[in-house]
C-alpha atoms as a PDB file:
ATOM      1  CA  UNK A   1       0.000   0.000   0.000  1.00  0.00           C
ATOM      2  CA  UNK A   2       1.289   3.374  -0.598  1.00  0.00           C
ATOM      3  CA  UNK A   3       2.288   5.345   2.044  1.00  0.00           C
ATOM      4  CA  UNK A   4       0.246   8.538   3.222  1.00  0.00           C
ATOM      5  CA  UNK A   5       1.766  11.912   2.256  1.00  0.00           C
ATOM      6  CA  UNK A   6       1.485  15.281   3.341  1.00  0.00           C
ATOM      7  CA  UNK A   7       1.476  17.865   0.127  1.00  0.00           C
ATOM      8  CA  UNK A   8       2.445  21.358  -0.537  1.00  0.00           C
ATOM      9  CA  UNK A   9       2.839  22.720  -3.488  1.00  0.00           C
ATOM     10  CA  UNK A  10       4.694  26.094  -3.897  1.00  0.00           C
ATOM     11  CA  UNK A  11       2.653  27.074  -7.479  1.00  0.00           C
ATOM     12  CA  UNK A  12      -0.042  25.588  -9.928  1.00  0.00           C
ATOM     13  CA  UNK A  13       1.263  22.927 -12.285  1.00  0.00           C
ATOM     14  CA  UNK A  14       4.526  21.839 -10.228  1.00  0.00           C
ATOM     15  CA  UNK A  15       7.606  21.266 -12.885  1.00  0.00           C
ATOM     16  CA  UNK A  16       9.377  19.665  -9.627  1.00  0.00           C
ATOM     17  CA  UNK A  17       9.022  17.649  -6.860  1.00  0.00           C
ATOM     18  CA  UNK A  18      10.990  17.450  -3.763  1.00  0.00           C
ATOM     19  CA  UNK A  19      10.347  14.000  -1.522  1.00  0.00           C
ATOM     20  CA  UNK A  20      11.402  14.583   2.043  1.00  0.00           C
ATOM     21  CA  UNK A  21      11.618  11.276   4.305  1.00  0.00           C
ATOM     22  CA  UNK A  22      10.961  12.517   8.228  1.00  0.00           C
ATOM     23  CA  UNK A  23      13.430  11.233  11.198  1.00  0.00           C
ATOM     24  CA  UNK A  24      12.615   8.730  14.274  1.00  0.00           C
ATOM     25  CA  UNK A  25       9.450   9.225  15.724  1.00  0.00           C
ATOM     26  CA  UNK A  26       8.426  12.252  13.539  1.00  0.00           C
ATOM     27  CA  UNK A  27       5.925  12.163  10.900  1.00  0.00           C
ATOM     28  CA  UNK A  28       5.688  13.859   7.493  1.00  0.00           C
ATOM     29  CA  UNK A  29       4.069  17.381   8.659  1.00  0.00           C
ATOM     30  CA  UNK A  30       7.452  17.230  10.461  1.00  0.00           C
ATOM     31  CA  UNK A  31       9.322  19.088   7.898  1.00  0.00           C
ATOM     32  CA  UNK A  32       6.548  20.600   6.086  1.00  0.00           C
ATOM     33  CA  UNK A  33       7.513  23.961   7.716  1.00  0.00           C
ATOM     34  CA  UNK A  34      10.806  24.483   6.763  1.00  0.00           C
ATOM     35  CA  UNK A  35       9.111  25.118   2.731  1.00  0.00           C
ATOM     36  CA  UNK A  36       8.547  28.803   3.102  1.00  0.00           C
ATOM     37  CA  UNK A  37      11.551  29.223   4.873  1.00  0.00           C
ATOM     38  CA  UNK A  38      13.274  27.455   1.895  1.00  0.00           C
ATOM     39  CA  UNK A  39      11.478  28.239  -0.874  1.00  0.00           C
ATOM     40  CA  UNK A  40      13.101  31.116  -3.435  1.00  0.00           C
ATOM     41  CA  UNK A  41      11.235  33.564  -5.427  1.00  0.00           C
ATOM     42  CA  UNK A  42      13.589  32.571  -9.056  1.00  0.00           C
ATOM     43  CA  UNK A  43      12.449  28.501  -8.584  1.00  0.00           C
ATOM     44  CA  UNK A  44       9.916  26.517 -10.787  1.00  0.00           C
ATOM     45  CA  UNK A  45       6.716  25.593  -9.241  1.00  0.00           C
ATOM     46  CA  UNK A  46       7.681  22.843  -6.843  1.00  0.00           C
ATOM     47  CA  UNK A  47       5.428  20.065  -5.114  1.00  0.00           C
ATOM     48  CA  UNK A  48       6.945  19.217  -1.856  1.00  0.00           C
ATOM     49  CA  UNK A  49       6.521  15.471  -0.761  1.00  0.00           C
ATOM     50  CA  UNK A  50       6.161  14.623   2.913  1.00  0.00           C
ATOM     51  CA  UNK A  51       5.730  10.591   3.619  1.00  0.00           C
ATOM     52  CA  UNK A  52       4.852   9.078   6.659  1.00  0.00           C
ATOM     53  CA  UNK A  53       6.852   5.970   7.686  1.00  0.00           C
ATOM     54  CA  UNK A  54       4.980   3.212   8.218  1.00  0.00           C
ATOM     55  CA  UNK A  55       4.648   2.300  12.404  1.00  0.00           C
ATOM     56  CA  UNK A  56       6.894  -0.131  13.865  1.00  0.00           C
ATOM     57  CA  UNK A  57       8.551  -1.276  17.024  1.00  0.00           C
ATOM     58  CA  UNK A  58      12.083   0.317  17.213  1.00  0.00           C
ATOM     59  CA  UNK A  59      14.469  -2.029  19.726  1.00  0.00           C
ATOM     60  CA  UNK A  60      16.263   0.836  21.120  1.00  0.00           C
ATOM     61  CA  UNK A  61      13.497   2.282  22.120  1.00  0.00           C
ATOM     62  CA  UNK A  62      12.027  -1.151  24.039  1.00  0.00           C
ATOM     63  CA  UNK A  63      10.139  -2.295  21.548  1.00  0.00           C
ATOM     64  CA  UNK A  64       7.566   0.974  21.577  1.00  0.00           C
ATOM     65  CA  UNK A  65       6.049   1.469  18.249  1.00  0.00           C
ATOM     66  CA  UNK A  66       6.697   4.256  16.717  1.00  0.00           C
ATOM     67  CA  UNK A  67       6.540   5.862  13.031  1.00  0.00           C
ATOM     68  CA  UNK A  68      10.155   4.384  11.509  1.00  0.00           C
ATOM     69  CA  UNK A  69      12.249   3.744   8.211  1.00  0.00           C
ATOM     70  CA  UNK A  70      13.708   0.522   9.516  1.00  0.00           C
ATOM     71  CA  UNK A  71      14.205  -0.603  13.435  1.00  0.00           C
ATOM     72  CA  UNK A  72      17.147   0.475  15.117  1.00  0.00           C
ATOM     73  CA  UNK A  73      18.677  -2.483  17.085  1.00  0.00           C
ATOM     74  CA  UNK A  74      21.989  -0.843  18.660  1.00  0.00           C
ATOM     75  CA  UNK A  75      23.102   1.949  19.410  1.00  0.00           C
ATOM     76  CA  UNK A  76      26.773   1.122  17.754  1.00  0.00           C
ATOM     77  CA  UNK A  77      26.186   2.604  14.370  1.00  0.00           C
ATOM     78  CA  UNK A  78      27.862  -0.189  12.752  1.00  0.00           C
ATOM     79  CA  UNK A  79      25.034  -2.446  14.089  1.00  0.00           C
ATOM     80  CA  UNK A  80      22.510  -0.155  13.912  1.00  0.00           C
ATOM     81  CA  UNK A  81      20.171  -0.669  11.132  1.00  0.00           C
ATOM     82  CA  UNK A  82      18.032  -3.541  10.239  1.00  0.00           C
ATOM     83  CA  UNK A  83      18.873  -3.805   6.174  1.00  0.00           C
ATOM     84  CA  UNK A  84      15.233  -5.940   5.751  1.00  0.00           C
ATOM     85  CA  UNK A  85      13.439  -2.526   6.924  1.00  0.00           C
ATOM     86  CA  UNK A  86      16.321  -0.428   5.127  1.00  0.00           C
ATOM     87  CA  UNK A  87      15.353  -2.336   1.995  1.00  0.00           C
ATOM     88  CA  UNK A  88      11.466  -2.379   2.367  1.00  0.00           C
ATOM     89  CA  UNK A  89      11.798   1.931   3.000  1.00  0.00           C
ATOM     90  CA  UNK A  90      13.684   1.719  -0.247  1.00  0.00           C
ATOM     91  CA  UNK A  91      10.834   0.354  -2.056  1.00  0.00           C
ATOM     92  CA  UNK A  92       8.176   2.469  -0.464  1.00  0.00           C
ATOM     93  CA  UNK A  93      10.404   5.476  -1.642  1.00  0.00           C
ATOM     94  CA  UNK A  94      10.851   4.213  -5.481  1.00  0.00           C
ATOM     95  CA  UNK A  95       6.989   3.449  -5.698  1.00  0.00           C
ATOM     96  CA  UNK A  96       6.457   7.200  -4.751  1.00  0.00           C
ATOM     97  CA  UNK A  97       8.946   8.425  -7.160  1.00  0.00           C
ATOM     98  CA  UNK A  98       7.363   6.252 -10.125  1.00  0.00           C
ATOM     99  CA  UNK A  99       4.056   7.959  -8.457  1.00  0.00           C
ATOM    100  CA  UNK A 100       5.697  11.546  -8.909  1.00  0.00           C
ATOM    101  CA  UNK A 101       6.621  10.046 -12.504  1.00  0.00           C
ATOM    102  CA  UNK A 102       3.263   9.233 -13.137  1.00  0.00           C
ATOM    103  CA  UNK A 103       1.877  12.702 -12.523  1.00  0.00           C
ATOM    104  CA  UNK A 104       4.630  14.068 -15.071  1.00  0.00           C
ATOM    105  CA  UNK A 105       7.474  14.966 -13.124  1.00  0.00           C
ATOM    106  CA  UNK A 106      10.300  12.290 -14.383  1.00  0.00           C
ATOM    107  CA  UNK A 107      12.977  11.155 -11.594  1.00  0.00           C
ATOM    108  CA  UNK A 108      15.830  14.084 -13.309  1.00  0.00           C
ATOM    109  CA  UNK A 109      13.201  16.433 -11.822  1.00  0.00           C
ATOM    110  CA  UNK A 110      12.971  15.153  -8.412  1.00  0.00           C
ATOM    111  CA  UNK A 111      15.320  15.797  -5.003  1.00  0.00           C
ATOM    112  CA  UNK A 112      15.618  12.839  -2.409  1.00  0.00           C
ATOM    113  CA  UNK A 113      16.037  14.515   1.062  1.00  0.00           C
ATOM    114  CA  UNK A 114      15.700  12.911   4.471  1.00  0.00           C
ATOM    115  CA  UNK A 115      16.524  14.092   7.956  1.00  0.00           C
ATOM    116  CA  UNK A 116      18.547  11.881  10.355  1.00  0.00           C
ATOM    117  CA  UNK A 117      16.703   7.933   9.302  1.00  0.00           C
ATOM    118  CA  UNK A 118      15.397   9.889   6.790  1.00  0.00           C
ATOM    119  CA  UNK A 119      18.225  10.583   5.102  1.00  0.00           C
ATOM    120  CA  UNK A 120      19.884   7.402   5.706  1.00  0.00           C
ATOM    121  CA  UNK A 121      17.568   6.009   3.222  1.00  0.00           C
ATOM    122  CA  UNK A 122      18.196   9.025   0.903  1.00  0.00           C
ATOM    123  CA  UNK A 123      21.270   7.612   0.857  1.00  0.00           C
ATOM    124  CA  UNK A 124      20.847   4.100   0.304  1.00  0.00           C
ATOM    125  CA  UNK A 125      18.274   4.776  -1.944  1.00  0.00           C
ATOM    126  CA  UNK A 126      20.055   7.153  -4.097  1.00  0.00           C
ATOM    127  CA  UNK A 127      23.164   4.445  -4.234  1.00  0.00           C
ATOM    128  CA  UNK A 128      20.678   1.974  -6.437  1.00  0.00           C
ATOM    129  CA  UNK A 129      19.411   4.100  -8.782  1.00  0.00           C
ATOM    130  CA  UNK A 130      19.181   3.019 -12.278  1.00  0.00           C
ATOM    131  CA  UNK A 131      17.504   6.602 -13.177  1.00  0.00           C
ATOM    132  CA  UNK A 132      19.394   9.155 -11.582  1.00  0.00           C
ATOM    133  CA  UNK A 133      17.655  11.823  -9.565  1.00  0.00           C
ATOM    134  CA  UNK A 134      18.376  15.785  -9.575  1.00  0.00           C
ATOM    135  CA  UNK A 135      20.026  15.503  -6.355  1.00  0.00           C
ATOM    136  CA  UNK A 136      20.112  14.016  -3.024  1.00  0.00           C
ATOM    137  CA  UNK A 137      19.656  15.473   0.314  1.00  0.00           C
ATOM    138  CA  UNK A 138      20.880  14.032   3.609  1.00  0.00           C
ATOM    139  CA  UNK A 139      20.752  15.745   6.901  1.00  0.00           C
ATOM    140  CA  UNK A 140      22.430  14.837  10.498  1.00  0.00           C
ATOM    141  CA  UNK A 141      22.616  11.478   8.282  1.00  0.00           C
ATOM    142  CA  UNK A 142      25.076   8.432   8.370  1.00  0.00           C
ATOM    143  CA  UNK A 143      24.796   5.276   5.760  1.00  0.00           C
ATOM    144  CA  UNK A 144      22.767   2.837   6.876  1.00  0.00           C
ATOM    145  CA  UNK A 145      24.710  -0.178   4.654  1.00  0.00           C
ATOM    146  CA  UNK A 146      28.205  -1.535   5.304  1.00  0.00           C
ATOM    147  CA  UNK A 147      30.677  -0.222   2.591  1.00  0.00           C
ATOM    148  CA  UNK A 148      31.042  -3.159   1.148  1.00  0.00           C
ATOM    149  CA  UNK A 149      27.295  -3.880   0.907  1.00  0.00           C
ATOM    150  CA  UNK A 150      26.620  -0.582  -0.490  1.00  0.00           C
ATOM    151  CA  UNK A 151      29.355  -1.021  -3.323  1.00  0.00           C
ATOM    152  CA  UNK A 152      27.356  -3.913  -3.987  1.00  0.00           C
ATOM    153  CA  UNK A 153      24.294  -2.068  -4.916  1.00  0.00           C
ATOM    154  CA  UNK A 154      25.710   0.915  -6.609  1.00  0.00           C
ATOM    155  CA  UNK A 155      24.455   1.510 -10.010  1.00  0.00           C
ATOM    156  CA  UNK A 156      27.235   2.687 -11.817  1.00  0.00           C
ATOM    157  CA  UNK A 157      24.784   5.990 -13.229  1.00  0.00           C
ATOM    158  CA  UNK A 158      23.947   6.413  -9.597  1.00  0.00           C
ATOM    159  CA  UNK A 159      27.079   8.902  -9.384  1.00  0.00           C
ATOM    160  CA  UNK A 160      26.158  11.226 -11.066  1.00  0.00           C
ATOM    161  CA  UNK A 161      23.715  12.211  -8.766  1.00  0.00           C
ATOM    162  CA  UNK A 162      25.013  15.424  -6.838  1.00  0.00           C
ATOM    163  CA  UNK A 163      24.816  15.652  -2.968  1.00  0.00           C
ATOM    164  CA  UNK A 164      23.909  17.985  -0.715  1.00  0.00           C
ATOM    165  CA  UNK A 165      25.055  16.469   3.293  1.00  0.00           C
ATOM    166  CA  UNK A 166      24.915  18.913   6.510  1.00  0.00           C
ATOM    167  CA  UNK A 167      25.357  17.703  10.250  1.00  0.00           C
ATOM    168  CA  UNK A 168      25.888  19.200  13.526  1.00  0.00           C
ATOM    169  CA  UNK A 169      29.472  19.668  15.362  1.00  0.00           C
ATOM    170  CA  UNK A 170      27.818  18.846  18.376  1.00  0.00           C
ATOM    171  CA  UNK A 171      25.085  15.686  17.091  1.00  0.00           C
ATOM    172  CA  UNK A 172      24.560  13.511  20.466  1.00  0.00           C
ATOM    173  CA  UNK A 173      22.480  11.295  18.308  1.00  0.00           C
ATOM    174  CA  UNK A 174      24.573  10.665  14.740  1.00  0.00           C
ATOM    175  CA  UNK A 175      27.930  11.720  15.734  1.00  0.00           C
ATOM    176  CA  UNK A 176      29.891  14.223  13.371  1.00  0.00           C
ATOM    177  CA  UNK A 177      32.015  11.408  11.999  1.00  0.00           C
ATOM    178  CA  UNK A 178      29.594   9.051  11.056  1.00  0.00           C
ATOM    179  CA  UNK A 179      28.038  11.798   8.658  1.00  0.00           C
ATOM    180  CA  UNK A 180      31.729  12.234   7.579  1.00  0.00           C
ATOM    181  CA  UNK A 181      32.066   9.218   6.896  1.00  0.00           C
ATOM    182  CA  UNK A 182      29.293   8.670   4.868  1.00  0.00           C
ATOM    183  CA  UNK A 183      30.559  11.601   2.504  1.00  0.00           C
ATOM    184  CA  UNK A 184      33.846   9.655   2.362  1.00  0.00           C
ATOM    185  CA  UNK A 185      32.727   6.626   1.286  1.00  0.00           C
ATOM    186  CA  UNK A 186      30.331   8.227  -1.330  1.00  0.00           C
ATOM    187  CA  UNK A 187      32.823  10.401  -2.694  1.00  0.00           C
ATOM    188  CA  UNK A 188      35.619   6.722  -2.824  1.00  0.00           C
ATOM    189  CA  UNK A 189      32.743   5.573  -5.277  1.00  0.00           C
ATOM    190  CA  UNK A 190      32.218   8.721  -7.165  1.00  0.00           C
ATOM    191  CA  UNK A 191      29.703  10.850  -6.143  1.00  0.00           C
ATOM    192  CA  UNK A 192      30.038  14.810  -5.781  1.00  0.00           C
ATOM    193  CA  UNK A 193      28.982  15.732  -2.510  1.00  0.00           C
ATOM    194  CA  UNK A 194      28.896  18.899  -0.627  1.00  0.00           C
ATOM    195  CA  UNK A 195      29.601  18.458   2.890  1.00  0.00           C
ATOM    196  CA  UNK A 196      28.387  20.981   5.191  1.00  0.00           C
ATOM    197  CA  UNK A 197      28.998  21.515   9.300  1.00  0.00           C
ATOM    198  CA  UNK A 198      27.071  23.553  11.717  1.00  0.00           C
ATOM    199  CA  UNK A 199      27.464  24.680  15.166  1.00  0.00           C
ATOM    200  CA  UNK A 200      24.266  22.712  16.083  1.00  0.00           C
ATOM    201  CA  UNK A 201      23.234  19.587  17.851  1.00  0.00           C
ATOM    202  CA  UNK A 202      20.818  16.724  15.893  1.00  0.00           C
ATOM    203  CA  UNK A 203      18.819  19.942  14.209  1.00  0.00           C
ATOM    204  CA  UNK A 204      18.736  22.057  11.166  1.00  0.00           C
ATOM    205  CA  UNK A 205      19.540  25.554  11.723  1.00  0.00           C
ATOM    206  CA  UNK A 206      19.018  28.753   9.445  1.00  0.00           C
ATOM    207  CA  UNK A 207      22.242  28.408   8.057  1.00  0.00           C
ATOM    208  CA  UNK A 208      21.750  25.481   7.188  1.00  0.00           C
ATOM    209  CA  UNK A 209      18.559  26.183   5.313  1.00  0.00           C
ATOM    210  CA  UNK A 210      20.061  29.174   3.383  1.00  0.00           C
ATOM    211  CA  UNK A 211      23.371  26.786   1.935  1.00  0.00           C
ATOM    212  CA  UNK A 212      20.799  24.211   1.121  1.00  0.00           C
ATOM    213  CA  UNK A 213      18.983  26.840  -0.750  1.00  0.00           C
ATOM    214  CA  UNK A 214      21.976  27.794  -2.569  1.00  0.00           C
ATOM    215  CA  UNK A 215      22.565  24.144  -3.260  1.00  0.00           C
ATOM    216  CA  UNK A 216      18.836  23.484  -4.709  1.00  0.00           C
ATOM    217  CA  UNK A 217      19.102  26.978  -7.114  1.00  0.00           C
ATOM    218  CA  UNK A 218      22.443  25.387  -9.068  1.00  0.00           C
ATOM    219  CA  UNK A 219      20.240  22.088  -9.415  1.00  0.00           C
ATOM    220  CA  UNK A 220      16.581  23.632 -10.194  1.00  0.00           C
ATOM    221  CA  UNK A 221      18.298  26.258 -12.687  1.00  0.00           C
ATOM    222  CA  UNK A 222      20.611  23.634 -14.096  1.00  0.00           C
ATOM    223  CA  UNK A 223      17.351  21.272 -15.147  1.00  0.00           C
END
């Protein structure tokens, strides 16, 4: 079944969208906030994508169900994600951008951006694309997949996918080097990626929102 969406669009007759996968716990009005903050006068009508994660008990958190991209089984980041609910997210995400397809907005008009598990599977997602998107967005992020698992599933068009990463100094939750290391090993297989850091804890600050603005007007102009 698909998943349930919250919409905005920022014009009639969207020539964009942007899909934005919510963190841990949050839903998809989560980010729905940040679009007129965001948003730029010079951009193409956009439709703005929230999904809600399907509900599901998350380990760390004792079992308590809760609205998640995959469980979360350690707290050791290495051990962290469960790659059957990594994989399943995956799927929900590609039937919503065949969705977007089908309502004329083709995958080399769409962004990927997630926020903390959110952008975890932006990244995985992005790594097994046979169509490549306009861009991918991760935030306060980390790669869910084992290097060598997600060398495995790289599609070798995948890299040409620009991306846009940002994390906090001061993260509690996703420490500054695992979202460091996630650029690392993207940019060992190829991609671009524009690595951003912010004196901020597991958040998004204004910053933040003003460099990923900057980001969005080379790709939106570009297409």
């Amino acid at each position: 079944m698909p998943l349930d969406t919250v919409e905005l669009e920022t014009a009639p007759d969207p020539q964009w969208s942007v899909l934005w996968l919510h963190g841990l716990g949050a839903d998809g009005h989560d980010f729905a906030p940040i679009v007129p903050e965001l948003v730029r006068a010079t951009w193409p009508p956009l439709r703005f994508v929230f999904p809600h994660a399907p509900l599901r008990a998350v380990t760390i958190n004792g079992g308590m169900r809760m609205r998640a991209w995959y469980d979360i089984r350690d707290l050791d980041l290495a051990q962290r994600a469960d790659l059957d609910g990594v994989a399943a997210s995956i799927a929900q995400v590609e039937a919503l951008i065949a969705r977007e397809a089908g309502r004329g907005i083709p995958p080399q008009r769409l962004l990927l951006a997630g926020f903390s598990q959110g952008g975890a599977i932006t990244l995985a997602a992005g790594l097994a694309r046979q169509a490549p998107l306009a861009g991918l967005i991760a935030l306060s992020t980390y790669l869910p997949l084992p290097a060598p698992i997600a060398r495995e599933r790289l599609q070798p068009q995948a890299t040409t996918q620009p991306v846009f990463m940002a994390h906090g100094r001061f993260d509690p939750v996703v420490p500054l080097t695992a979202g460091e290391q996630a650029a690392q090993t993207l940019q060992s297989f190829g991609f671009r990626v524009d690595f951003h850091r912010y004196p901020m804890q597991h958040a998004v600050c204004a910053q933040e929102i003003a460099d990923l603005g900057d980001w969005m007007t080379a790709r939106l102009h570009a297409g």
